[in-house]
C-alpha atoms as a PDB file:
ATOM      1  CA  UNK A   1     -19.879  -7.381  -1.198  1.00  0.00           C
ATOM      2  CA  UNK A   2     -19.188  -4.099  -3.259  1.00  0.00           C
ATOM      3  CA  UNK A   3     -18.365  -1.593  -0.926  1.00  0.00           C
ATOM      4  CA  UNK A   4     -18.130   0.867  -3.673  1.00  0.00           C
ATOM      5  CA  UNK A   5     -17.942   1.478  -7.224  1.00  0.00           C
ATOM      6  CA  UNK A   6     -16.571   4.421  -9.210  1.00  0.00           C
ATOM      7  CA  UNK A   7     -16.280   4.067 -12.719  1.00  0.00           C
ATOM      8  CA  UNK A   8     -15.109   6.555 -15.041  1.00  0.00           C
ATOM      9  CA  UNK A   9     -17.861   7.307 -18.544  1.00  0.00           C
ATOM     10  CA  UNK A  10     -14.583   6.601 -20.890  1.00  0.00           C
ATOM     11  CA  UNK A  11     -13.744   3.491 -19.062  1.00  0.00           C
ATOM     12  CA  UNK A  12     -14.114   0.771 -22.032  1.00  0.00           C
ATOM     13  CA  UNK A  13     -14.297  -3.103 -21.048  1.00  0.00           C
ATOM     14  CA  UNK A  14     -13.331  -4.284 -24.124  1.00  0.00           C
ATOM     15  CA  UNK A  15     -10.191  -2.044 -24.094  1.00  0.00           C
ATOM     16  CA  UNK A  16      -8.284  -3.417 -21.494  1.00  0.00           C
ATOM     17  CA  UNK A  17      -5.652  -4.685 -22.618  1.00  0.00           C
ATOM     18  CA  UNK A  18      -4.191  -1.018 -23.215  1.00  0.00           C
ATOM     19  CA  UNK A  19      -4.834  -0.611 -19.410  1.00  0.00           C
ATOM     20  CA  UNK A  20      -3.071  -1.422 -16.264  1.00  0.00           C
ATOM     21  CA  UNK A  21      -4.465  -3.324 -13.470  1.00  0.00           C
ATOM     22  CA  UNK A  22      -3.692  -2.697  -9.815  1.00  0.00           C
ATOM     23  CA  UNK A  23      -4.841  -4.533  -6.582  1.00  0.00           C
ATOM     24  CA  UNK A  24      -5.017  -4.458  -3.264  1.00  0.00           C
ATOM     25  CA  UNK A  25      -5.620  -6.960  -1.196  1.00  0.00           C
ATOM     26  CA  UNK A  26      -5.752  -7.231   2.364  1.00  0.00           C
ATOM     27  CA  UNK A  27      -8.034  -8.396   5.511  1.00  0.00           C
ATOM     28  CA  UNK A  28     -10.075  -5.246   5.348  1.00  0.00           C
ATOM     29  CA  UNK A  29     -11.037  -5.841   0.894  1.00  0.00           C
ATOM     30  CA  UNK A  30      -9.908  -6.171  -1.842  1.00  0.00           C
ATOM     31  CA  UNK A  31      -9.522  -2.955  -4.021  1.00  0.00           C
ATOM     32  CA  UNK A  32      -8.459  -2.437  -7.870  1.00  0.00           C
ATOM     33  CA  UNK A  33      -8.207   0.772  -9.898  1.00  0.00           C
ATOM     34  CA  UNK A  34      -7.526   0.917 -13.967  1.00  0.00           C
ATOM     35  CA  UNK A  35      -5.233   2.852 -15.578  1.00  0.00           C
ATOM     36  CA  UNK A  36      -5.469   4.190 -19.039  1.00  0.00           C
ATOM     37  CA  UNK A  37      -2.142   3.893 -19.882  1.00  0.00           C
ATOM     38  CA  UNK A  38      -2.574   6.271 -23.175  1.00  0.00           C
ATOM     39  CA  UNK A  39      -4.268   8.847 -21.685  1.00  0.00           C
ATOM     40  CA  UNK A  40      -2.382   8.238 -18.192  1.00  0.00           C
ATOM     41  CA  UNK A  41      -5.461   8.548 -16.331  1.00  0.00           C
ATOM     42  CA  UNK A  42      -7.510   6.268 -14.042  1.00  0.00           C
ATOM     43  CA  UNK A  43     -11.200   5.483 -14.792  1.00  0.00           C
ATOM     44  CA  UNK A  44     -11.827   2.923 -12.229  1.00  0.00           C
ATOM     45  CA  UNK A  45     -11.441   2.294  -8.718  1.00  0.00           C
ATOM     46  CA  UNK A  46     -13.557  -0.510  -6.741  1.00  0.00           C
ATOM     47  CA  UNK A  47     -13.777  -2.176  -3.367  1.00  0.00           C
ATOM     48  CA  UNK A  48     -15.324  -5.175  -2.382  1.00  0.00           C
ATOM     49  CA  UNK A  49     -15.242  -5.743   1.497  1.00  0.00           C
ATOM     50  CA  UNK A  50     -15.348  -8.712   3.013  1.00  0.00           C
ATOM     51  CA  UNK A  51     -19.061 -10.388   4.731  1.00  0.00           C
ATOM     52  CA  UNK A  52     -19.069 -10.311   8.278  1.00  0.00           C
ATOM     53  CA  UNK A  53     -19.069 -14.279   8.378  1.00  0.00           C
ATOM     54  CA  UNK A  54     -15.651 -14.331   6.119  1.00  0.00           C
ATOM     55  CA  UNK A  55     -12.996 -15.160   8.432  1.00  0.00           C
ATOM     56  CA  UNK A  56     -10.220 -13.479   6.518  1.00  0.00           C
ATOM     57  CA  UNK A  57      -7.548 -14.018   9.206  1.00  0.00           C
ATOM     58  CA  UNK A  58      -7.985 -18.366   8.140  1.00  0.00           C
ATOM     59  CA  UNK A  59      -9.189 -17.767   4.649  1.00  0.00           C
ATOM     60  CA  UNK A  60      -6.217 -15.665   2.626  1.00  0.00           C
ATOM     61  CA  UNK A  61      -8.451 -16.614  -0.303  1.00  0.00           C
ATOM     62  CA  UNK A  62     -11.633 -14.781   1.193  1.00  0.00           C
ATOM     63  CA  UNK A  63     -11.731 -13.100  -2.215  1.00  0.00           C
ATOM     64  CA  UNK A  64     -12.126 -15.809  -4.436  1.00  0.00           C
ATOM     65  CA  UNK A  65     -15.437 -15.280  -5.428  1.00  0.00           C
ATOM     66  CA  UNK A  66     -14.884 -12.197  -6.235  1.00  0.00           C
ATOM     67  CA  UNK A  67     -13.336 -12.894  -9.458  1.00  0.00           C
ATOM     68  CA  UNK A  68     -15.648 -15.290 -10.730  1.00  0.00           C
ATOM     69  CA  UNK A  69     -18.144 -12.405 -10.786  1.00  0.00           C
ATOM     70  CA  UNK A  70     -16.287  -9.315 -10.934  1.00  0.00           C
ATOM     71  CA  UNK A  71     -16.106  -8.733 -15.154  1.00  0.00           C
ATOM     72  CA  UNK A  72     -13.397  -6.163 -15.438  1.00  0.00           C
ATOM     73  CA  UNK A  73     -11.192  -9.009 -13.301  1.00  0.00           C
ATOM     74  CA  UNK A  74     -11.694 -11.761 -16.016  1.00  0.00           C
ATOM     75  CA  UNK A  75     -10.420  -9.616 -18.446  1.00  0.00           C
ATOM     76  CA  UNK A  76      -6.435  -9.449 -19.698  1.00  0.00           C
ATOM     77  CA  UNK A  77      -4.740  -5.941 -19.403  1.00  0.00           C
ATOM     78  CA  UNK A  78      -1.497  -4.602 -20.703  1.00  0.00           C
ATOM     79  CA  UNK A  79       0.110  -4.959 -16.903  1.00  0.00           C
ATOM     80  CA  UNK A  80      -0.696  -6.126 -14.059  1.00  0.00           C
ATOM     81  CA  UNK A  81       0.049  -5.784 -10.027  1.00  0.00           C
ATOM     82  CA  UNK A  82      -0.440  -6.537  -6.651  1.00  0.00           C
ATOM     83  CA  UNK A  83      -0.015  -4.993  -3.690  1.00  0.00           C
ATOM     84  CA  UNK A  84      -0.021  -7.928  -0.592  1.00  0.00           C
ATOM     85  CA  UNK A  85      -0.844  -5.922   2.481  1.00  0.00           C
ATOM     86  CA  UNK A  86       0.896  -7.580   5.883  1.00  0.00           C
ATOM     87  CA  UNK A  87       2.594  -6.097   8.659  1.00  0.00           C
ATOM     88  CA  UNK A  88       5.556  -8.869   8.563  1.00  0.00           C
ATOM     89  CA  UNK A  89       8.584  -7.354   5.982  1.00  0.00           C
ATOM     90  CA  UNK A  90      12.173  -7.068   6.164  1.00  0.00           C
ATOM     91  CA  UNK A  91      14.578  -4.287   4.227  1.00  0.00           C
ATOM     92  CA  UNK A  92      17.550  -5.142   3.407  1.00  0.00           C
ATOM     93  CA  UNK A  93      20.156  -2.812   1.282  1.00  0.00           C
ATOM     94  CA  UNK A  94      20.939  -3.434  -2.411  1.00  0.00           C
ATOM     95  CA  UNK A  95      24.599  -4.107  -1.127  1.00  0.00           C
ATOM     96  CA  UNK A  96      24.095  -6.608   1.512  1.00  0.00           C
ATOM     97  CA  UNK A  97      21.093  -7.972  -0.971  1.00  0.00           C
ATOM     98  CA  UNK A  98      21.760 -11.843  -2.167  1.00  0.00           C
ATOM     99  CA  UNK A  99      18.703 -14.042  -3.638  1.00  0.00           C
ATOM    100  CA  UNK A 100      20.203 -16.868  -1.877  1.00  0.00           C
ATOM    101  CA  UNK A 101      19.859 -15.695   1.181  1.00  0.00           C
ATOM    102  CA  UNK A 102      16.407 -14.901   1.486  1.00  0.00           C
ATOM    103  CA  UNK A 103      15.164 -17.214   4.331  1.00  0.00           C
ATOM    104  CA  UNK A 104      18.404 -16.348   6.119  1.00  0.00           C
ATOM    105  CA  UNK A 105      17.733 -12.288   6.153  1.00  0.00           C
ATOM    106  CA  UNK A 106      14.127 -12.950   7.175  1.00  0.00           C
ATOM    107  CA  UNK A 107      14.943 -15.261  10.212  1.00  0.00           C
ATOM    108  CA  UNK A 108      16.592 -11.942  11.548  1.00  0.00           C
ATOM    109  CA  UNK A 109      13.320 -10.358  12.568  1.00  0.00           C
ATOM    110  CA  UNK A 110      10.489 -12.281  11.246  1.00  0.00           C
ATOM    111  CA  UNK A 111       9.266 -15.815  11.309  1.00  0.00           C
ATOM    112  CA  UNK A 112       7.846 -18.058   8.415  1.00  0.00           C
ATOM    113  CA  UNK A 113       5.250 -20.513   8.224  1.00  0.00           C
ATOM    114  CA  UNK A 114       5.134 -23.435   5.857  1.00  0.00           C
ATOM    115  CA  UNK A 115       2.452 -22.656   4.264  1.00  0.00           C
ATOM    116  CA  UNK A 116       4.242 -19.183   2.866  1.00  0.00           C
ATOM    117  CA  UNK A 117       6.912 -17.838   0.755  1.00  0.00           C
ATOM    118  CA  UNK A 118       9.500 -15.345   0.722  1.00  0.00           C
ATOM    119  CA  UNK A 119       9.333 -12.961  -1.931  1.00  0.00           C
ATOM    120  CA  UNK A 120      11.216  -9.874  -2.847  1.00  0.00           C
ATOM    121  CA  UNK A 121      10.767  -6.605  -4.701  1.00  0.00           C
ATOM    122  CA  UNK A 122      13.369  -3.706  -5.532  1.00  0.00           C
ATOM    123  CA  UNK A 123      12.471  -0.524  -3.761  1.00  0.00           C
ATOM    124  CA  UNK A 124      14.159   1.467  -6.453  1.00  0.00           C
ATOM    125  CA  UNK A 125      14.551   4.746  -4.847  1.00  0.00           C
ATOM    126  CA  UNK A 126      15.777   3.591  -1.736  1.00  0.00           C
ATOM    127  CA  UNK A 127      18.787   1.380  -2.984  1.00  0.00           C
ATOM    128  CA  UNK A 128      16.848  -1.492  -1.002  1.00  0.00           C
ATOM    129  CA  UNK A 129      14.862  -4.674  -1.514  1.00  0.00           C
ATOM    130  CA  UNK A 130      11.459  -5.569   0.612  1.00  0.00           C
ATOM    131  CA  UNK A 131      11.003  -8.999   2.047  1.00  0.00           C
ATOM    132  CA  UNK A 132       7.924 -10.348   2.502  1.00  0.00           C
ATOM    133  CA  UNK A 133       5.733 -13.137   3.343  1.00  0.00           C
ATOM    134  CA  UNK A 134       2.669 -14.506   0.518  1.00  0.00           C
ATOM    135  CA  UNK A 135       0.341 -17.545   1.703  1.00  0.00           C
ATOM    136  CA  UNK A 136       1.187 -19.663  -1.215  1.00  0.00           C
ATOM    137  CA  UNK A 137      -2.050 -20.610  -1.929  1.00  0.00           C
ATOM    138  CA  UNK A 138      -2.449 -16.316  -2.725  1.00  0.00           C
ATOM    139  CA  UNK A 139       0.551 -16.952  -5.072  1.00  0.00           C
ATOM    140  CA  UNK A 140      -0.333 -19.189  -7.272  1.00  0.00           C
ATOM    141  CA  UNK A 141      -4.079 -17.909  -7.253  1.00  0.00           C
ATOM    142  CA  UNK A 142      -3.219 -14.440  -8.491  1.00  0.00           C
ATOM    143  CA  UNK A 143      -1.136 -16.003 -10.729  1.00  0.00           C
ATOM    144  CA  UNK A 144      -3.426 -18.503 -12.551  1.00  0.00           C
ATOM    145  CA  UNK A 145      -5.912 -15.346 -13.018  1.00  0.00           C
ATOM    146  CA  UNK A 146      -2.675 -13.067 -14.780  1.00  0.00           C
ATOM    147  CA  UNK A 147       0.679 -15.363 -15.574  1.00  0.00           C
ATOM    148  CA  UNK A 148       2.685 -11.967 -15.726  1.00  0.00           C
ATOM    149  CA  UNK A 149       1.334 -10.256 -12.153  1.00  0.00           C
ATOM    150  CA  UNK A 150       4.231  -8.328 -10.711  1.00  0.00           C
ATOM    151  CA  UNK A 151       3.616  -8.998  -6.686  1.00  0.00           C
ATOM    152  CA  UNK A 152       4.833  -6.248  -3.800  1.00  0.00           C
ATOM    153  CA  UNK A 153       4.495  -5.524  -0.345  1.00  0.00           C
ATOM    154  CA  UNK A 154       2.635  -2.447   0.174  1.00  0.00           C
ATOM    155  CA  UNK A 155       5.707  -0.779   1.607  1.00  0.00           C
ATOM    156  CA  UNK A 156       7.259  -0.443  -1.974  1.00  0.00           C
ATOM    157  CA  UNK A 157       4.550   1.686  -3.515  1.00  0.00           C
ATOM    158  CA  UNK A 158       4.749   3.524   0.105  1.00  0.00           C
ATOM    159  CA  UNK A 159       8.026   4.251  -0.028  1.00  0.00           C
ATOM    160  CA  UNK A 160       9.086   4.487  -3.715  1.00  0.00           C
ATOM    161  CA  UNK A 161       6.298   7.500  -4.355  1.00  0.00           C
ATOM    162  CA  UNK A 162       7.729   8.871  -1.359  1.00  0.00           C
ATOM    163  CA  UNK A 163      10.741   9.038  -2.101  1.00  0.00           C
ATOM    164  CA  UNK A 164      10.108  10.475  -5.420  1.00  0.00           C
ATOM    165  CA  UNK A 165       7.904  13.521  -4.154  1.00  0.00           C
ATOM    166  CA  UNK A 166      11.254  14.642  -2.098  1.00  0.00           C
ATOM    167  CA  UNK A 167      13.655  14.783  -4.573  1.00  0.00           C
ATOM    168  CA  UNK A 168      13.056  18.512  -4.073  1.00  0.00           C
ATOM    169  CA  UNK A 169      11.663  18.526  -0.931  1.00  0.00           C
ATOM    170  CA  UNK A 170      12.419  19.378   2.924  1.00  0.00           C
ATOM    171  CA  UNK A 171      15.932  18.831   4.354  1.00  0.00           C
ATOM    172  CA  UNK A 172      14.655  18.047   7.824  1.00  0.00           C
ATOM    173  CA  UNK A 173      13.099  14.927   9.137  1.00  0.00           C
ATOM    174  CA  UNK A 174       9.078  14.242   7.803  1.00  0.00           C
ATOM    175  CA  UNK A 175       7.074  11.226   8.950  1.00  0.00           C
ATOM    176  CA  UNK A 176       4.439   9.661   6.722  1.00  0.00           C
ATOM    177  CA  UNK A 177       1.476   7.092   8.202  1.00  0.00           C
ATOM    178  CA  UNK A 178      -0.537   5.346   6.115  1.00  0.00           C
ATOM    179  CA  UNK A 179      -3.689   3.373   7.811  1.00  0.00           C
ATOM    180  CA  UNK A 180      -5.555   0.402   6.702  1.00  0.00           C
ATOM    181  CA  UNK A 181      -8.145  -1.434   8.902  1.00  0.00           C
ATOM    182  CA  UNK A 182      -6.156  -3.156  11.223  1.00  0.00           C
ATOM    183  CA  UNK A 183      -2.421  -2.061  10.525  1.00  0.00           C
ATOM    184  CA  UNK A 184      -0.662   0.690   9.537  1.00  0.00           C
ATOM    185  CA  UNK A 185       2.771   2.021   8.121  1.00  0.00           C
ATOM    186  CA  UNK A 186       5.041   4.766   8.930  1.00  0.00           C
ATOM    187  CA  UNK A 187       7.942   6.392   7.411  1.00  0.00           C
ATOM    188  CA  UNK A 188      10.534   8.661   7.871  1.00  0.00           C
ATOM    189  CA  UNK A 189      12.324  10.746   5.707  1.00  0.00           C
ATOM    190  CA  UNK A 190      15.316  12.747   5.938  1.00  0.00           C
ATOM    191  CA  UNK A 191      15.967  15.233   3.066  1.00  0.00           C
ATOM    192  CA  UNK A 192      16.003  12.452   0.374  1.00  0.00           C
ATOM    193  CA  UNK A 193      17.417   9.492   2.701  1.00  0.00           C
ATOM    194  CA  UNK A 194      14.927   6.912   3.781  1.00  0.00           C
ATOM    195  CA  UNK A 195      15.579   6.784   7.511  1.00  0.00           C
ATOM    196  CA  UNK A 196      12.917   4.257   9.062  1.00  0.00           C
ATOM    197  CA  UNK A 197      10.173   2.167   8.123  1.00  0.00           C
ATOM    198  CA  UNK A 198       7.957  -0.011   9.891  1.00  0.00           C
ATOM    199  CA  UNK A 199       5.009  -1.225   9.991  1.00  0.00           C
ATOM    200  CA  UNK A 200       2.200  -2.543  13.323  1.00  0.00           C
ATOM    201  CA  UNK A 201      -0.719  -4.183  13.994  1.00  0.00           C
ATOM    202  CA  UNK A 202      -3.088  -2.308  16.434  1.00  0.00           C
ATOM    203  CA  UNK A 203      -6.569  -3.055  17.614  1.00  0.00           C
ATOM    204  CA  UNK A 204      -7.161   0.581  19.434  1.00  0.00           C
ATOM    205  CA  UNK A 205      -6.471   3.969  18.345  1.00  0.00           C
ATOM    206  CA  UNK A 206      -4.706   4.240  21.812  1.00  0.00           C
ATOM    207  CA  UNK A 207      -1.801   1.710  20.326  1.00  0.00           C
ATOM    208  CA  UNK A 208      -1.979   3.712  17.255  1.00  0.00           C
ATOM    209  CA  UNK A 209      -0.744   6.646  18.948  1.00  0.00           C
ATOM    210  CA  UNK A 210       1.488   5.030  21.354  1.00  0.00           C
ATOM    211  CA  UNK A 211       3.056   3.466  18.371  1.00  0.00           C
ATOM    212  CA  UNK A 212       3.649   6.732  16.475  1.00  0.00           C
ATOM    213  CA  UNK A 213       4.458   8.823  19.048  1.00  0.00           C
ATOM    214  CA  UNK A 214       7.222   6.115  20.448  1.00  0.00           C
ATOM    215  CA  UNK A 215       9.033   6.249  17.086  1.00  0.00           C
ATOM    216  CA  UNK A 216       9.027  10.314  17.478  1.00  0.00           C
ATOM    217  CA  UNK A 217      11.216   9.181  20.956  1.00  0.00           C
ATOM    218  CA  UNK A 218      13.189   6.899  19.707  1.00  0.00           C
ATOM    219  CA  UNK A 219      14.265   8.901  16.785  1.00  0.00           C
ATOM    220  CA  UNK A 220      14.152  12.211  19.367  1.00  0.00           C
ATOM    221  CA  UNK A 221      12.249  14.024  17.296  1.00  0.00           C
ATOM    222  CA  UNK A 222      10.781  17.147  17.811  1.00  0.00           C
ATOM    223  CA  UNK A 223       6.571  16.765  17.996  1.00  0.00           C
ATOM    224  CA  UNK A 224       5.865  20.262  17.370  1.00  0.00           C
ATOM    225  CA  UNK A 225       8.782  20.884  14.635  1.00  0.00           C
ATOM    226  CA  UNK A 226       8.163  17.572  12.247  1.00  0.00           C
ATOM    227  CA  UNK A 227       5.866  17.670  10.075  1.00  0.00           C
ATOM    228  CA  UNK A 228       3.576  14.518   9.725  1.00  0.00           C
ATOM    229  CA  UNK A 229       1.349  13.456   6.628  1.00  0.00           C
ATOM    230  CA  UNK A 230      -1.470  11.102   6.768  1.00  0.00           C
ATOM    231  CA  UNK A 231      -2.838   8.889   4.291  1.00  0.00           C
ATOM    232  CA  UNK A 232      -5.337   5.702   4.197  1.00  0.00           C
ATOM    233  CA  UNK A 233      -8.658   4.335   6.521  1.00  0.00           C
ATOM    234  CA  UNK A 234      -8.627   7.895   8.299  1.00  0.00           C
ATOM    235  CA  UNK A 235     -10.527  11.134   8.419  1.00  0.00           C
ATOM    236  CA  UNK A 236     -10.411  14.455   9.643  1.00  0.00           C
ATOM    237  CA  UNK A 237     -13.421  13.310  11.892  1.00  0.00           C
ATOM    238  CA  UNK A 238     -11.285  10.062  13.426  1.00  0.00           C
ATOM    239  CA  UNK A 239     -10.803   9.864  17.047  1.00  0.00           C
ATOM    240  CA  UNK A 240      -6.719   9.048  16.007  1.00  0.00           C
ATOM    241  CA  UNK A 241      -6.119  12.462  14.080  1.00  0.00           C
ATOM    242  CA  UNK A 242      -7.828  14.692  16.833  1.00  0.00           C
ATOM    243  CA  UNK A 243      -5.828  13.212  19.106  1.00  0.00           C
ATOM    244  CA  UNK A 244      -2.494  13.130  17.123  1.00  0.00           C
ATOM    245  CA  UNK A 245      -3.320  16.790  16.801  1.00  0.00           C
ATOM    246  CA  UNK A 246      -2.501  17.430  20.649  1.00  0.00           C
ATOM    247  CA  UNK A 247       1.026  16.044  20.385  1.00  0.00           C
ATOM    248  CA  UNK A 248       2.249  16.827  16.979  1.00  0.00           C
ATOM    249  CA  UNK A 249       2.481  19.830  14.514  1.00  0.00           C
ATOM    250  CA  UNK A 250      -1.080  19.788  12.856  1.00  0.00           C
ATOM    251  CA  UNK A 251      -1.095  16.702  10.537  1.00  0.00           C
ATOM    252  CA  UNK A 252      -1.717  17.237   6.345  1.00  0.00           C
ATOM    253  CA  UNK A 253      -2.907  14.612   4.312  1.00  0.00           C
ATOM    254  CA  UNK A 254      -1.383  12.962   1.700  1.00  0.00           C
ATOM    255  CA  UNK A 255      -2.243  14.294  -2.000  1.00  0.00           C
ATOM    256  CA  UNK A 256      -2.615  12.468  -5.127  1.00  0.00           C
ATOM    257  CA  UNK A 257       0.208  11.911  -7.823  1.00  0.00           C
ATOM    258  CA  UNK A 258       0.039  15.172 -10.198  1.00  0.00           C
ATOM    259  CA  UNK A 259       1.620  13.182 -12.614  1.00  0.00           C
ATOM    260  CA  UNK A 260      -1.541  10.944 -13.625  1.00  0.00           C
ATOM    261  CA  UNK A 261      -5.312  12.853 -14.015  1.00  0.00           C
ATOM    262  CA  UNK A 262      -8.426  10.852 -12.346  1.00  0.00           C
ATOM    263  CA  UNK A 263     -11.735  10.263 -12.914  1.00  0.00           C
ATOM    264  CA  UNK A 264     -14.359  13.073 -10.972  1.00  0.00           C
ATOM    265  CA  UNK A 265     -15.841  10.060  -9.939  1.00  0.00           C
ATOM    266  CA  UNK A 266     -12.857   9.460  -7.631  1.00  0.00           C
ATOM    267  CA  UNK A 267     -13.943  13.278  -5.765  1.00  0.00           C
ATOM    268  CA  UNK A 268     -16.756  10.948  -3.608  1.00  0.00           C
ATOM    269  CA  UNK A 269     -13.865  10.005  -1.767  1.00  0.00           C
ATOM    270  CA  UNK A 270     -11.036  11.573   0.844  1.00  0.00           C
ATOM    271  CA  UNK A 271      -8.295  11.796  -1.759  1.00  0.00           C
ATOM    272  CA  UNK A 272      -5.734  10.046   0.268  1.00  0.00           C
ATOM    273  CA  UNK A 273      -7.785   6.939   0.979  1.00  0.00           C
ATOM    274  CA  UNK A 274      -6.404   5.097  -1.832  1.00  0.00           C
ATOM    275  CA  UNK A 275      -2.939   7.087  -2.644  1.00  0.00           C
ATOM    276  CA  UNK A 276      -0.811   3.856  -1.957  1.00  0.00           C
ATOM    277  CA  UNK A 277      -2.913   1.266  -4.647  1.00  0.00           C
ATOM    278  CA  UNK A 278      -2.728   4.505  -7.310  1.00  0.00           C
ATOM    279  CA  UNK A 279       0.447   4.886  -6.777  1.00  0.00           C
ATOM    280  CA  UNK A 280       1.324   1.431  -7.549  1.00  0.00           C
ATOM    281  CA  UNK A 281       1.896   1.506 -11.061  1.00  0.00           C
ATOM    282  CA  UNK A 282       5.487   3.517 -11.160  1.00  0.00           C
ATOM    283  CA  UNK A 283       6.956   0.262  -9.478  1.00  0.00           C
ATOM    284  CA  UNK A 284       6.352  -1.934 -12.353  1.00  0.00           C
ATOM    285  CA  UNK A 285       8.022   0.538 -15.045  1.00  0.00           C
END
């Protein structure tokens, strides 16, 4: 089911293969923005949620459908990526970083099922790599539909644009959260050092807070004195940001890349909504 549909009156169907194709894919949809890659500006972004009957927790292929009647994703495009949204990951530093030892640096935290596979993507601006888990059934779907897909964990678009907006940013300690339906992410930043990531599943926005405030303890940071940005499935109106705002220094929300234009279309929604698919592309440069 379309959730929605914002289309940009340049966009051009039969020009796509000068554009780049992002995705997102996770329990809560499956999103995809274009890129015009001359112009550097987007002129589509689209959501299709799932039905209320899809079980998308036993069906990783919930979407299928989906691109058997979506046109623009029959199409071929100049790149293309996805971003695989899961709470399981592991980091591991560029150093320490060996492709033979995949399945051993993932047994350190995480477990695997058979039916999955490790994969691994170079978080450039953090000197790290992300670990993560694909259904391989997912794999070798996306890749039938585009042979050259470039594949990431969400926390590599996260952190990467992150990373890049404080090359000339605050010395002191920032945290970042980024909410999708069920899940969300949360950095921190020191001056230009990643410092923590991590990601949780919560089902009420009681765990949500627990979750963030408990990483402000064990990090003993200040609540009042760090700043905190929000991005994702929340709004000014949510039950989680007015109470976040009792405990912490009034929370901002995340802006969009100044280094790409967008479609006014895009203005119908929160600009931070959909900052981590848009700001997928820099990882596959």
């Amino acid at each position: 089911m379309v959730e929605f549909e914002y289309l940009d009156e340049t966009l051009d169907i039969n020009a796509t293969t000068s554009y780049h194709l992002s995705i997102q894919a996770s329990p809560d949809g499956l999103s995809f923005s274009l890129l015009d890659t001359q112009r550097n500006k987007y002129v589509s972004l689209k959501n299709y949620a799932p039905s209320e009957k899809t079980e998308t927790g036993t069906d990783p292929l919930w979407f299928k459908p989906v691109f058997k009647s979506d046109e623009f994703l029959k199409k071929e495009y100049k790149s293309v990526a996805l971003v695989w949204v899961t709470p399981t990951s592991t980091l591991v530093p560029d150093p320490l970083f060996k492709k033979d030892n995949l399945k051993d640096y993932f047994a350190f935290n995480q477990d695997i099922l058979e039916s999955e596979e490790i994969l691994f993507s170079k978080i450039q601006r953090a000197d790290a790599w992300s670990l993560y888990p694909v259904p391989s059934m997912v794999v070798r779907f996306f890749r039938e539909q585009f042979p050259a897909l470039h594949i990431f964990h969400q926390s590599v678009p996260f952190i990467n644009s992150l990373l890049q907006i404080q090359r000339n940013g605050s010395s002191g300690n920032q945290i970042f959260v980024h909410l999708y339906g069920n899940l969300f992410d949360i950095v921190v930043i020191h001056g230009k050092s990643l410092k923590l990531y991590n990601s949780f599943s919560y089902k009420h926005v009681n765990d949500l807070l627990y979750f963030v405030l408990y990483i402000f303890d064990q990090l003993k940071l200040p609540p009042k004195g760090t700043p905190v940005t929000l991005s994702g499935k929340i709004t000014r109106q949510s039950s989680f940001y007015e109470n976040l705002k009792r405990y912490v220094k009034k929370p901002v929300f995340q802006k969009l890349d100044t280094a790409f234009t967008y479609s006014y279309t895009f203005g119908k929604l929160p600009e931070h909504a959909y900052v981590n698919l848009l700001n997928l592309y820099p990882c596959v440069l």
